[in-house]
PDB file of N, CA and C in Angstrom:
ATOM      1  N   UNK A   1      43.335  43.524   5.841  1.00  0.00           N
ATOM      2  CA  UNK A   1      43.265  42.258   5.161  1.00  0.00           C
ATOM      3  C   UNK A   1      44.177  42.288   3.940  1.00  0.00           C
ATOM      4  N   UNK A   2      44.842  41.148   3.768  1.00  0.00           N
ATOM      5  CA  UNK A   2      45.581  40.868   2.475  1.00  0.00           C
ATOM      6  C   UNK A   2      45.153  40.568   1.222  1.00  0.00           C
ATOM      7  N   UNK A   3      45.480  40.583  -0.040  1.00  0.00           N
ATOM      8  CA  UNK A   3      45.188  39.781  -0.674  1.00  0.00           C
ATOM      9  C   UNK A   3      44.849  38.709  -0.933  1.00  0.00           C
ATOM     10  N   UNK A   4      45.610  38.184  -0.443  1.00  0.00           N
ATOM     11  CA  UNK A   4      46.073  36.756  -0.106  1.00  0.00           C
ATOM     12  C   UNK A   4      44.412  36.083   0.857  1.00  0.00           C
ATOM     13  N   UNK A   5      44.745  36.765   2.153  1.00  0.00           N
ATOM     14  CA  UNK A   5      43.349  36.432   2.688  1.00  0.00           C
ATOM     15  C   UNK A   5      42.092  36.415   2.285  1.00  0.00           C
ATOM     16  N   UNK A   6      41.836  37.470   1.547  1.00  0.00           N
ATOM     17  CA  UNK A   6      40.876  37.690   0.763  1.00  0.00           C
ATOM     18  C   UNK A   6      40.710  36.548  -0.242  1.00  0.00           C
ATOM     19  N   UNK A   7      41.544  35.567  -0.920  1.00  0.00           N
ATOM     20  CA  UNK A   7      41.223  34.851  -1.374  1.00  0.00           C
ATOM     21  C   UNK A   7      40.823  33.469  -0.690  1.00  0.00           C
ATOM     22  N   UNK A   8      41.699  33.390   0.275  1.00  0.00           N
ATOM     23  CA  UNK A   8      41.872  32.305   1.142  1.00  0.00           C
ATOM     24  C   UNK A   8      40.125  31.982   1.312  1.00  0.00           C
ATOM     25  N   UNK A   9      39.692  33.621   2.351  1.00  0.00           N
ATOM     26  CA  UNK A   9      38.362  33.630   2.361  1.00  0.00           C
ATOM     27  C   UNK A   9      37.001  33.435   1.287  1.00  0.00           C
ATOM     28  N   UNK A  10      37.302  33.933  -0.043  1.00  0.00           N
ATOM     29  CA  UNK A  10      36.397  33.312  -0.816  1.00  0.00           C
ATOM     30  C   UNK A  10      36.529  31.833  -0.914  1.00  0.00           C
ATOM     31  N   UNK A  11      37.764  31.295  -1.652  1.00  0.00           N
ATOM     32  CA  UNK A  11      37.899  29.653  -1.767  1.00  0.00           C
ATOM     33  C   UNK A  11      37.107  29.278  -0.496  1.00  0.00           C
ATOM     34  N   UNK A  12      37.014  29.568   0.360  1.00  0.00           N
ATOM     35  CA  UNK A  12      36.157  28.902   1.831  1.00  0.00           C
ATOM     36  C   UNK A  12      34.757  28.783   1.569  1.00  0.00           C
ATOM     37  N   UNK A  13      34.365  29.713   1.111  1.00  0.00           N
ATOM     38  CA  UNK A  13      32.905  30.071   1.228  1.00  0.00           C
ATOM     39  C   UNK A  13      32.614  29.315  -0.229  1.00  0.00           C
ATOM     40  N   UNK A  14      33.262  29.329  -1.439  1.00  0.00           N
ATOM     41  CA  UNK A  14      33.300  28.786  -2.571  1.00  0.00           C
ATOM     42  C   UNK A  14      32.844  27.307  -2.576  1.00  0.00           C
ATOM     43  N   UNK A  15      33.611  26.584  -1.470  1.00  0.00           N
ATOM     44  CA  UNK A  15      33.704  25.013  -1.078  1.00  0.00           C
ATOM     45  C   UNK A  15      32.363  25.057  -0.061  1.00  0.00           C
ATOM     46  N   UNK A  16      32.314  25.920   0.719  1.00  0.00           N
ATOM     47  CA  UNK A  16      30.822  25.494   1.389  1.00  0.00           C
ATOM     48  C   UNK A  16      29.645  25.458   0.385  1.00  0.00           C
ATOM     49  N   UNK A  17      30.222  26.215  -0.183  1.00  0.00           N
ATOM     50  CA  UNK A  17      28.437  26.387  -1.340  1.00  0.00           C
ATOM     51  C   UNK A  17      28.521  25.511  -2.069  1.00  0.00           C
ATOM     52  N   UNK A  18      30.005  24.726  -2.717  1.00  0.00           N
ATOM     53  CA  UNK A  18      29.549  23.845  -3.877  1.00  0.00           C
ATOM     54  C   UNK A  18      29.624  22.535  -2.984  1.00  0.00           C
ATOM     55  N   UNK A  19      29.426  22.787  -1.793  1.00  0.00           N
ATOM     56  CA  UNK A  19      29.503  21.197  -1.150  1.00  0.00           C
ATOM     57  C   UNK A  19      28.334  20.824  -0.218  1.00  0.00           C
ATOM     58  N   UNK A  20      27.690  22.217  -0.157  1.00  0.00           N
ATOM     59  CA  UNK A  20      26.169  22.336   0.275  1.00  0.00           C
ATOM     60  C   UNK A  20      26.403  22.094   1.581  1.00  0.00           C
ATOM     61  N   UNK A  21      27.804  22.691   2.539  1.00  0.00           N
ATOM     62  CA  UNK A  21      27.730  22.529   3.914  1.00  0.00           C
ATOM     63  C   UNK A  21      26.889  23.916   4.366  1.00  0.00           C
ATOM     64  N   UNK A  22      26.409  25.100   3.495  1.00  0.00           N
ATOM     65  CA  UNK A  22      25.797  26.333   3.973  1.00  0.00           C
ATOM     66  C   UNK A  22      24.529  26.112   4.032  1.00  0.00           C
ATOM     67  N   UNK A  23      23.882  26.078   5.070  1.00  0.00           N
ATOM     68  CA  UNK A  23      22.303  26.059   4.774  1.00  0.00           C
ATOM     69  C   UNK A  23      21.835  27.508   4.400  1.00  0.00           C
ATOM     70  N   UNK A  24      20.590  27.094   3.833  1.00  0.00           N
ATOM     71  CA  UNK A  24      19.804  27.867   3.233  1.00  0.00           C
ATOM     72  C   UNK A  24      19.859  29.954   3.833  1.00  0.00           C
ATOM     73  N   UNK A  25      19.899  29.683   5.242  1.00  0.00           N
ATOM     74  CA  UNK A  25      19.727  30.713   6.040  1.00  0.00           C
ATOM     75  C   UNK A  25      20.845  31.694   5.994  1.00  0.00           C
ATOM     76  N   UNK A  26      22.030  31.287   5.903  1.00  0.00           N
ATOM     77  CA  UNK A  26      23.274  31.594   5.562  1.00  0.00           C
ATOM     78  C   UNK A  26      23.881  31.620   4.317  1.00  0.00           C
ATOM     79  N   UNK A  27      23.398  31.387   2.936  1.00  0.00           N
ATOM     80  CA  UNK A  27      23.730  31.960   1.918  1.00  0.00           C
ATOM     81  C   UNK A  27      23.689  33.109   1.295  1.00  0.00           C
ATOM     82  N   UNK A  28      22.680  33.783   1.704  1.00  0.00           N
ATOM     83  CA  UNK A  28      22.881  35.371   1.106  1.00  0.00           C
ATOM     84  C   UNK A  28      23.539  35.505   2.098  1.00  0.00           C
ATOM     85  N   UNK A  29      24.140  35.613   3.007  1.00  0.00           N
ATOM     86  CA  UNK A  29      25.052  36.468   4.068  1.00  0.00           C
ATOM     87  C   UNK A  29      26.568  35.958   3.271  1.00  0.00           C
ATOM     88  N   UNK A  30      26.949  34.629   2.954  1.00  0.00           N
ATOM     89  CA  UNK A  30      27.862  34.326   2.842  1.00  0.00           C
ATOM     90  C   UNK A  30      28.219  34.635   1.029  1.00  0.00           C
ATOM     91  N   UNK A  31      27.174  34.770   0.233  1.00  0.00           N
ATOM     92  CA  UNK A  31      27.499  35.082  -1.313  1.00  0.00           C
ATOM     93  C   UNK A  31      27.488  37.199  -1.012  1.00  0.00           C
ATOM     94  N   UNK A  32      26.699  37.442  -0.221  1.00  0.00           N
ATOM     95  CA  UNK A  32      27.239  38.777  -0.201  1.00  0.00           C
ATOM     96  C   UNK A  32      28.537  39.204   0.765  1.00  0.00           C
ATOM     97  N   UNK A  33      29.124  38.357   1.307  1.00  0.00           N
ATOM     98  CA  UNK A  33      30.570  39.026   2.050  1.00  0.00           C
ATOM     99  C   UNK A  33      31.784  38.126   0.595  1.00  0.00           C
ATOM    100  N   UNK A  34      31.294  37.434  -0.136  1.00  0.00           N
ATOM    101  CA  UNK A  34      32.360  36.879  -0.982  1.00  0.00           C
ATOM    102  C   UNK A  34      31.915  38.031  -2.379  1.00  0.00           C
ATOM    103  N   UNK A  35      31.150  38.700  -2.477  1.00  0.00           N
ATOM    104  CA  UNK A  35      30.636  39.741  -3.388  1.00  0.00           C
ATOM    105  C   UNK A  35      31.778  40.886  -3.202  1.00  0.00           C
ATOM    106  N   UNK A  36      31.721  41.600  -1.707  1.00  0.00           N
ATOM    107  CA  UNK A  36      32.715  42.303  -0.865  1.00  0.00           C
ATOM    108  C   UNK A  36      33.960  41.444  -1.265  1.00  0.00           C
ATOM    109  N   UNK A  37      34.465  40.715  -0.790  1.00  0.00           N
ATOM    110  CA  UNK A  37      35.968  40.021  -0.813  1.00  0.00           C
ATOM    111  C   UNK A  37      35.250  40.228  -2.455  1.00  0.00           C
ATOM    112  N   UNK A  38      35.393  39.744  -3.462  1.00  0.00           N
ATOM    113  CA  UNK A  38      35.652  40.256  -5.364  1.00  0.00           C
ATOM    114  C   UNK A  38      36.064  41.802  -5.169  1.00  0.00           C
ATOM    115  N   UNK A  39      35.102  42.076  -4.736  1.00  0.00           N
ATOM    116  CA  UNK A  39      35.364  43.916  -4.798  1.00  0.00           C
ATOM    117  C   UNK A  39      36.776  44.636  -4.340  1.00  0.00           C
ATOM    118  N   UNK A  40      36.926  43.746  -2.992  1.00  0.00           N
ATOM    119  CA  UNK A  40      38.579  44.336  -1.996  1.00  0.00           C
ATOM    120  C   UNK A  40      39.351  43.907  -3.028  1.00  0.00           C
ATOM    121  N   UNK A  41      39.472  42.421  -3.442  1.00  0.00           N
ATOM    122  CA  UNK A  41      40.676  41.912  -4.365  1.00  0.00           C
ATOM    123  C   UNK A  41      40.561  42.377  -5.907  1.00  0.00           C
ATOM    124  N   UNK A  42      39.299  43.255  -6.446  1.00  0.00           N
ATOM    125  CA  UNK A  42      39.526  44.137  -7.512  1.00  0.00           C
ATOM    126  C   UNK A  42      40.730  45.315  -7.771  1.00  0.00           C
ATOM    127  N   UNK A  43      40.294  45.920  -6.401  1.00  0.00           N
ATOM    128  CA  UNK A  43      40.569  47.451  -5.840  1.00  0.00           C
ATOM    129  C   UNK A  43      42.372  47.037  -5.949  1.00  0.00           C
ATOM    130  N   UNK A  44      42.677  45.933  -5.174  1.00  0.00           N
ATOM    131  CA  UNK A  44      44.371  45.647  -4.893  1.00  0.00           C
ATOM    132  C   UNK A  44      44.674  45.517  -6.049  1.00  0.00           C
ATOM    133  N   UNK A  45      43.953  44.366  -6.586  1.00  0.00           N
ATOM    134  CA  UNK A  45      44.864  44.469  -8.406  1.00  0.00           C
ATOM    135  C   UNK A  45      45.019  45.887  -9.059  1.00  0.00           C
ATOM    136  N   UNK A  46      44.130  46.427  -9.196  1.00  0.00           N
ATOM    137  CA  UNK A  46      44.015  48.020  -9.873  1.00  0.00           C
ATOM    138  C   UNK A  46      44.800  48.816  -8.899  1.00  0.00           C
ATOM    139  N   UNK A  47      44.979  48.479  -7.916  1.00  0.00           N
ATOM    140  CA  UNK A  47      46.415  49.698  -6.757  1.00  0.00           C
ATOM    141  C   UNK A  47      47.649  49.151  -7.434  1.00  0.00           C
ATOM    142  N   UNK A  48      47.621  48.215  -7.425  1.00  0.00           N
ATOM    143  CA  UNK A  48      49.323  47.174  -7.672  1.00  0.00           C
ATOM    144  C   UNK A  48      49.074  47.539  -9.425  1.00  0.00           C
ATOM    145  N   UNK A  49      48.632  47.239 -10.004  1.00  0.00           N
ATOM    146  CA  UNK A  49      48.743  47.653 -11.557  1.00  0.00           C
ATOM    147  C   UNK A  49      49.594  49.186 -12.159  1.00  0.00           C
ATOM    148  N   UNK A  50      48.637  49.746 -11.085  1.00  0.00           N
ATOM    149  CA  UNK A  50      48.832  51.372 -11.300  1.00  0.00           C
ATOM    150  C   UNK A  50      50.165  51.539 -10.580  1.00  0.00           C
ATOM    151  N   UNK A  51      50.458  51.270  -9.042  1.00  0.00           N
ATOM    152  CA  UNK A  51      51.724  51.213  -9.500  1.00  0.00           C
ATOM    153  C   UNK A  51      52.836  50.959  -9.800  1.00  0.00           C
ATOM    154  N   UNK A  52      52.574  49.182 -10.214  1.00  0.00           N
ATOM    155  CA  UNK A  52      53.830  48.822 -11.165  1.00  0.00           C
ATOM    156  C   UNK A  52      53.932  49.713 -12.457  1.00  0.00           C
ATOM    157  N   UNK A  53      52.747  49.972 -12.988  1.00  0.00           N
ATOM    158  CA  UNK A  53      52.897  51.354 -13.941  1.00  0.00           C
ATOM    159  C   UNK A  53      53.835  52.855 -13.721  1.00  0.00           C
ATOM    160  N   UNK A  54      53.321  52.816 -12.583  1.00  0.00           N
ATOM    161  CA  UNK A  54      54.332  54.129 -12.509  1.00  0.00           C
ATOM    162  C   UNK A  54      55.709  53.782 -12.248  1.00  0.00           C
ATOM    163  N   UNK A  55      56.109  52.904 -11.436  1.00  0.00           N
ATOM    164  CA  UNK A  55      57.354  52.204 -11.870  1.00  0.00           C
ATOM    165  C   UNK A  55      58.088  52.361 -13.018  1.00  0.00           C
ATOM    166  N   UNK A  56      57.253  51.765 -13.852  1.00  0.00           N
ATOM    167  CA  UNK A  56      58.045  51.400 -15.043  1.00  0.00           C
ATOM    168  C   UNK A  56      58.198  52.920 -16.256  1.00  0.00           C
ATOM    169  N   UNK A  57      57.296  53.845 -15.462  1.00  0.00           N
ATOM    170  CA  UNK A  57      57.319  55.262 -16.301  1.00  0.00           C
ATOM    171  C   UNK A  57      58.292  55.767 -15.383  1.00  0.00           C
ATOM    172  N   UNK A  58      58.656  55.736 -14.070  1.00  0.00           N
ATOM    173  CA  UNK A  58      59.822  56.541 -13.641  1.00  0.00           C
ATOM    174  C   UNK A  58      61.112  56.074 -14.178  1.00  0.00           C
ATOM    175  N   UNK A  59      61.769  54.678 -14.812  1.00  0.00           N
ATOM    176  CA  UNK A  59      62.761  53.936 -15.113  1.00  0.00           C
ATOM    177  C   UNK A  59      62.762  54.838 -16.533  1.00  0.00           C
ATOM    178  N   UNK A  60      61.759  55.023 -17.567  1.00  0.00           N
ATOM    179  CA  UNK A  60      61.825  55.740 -18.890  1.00  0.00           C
ATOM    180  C   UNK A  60      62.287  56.759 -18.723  1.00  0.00           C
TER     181      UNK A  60
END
């Protein structure tokens, strides 16, 4: 999965919940896989951070 997807996929689940198309039965399933997707798209920012960092220490 991408980044990218990973967001794609929260905004989805974001709009079902604030538009109340999720019933009741399907919200903890769907606020805990968008819990997961925060977590994946944490992990990428902090990979890509670290190493545009090292990047910019191999150029010094």
């Amino acid at each position: 999965m991408t980044y990218k997807e990973a967001v794609l996929e929260l905004d989805q689940i974001m709009a079902d919940v604030n538009t109340d198309t999720t019933d009741i039965d399907q919200l903890a399933t769907k606020l805990k896989r968008a819990t997961e997707l925060i977590e994946f798209c944490k992990e990428k920012l902090r990979n890509t951070e670290t190493q545009i960092q090292g990047i910019f220490q191999d150029n010094d």
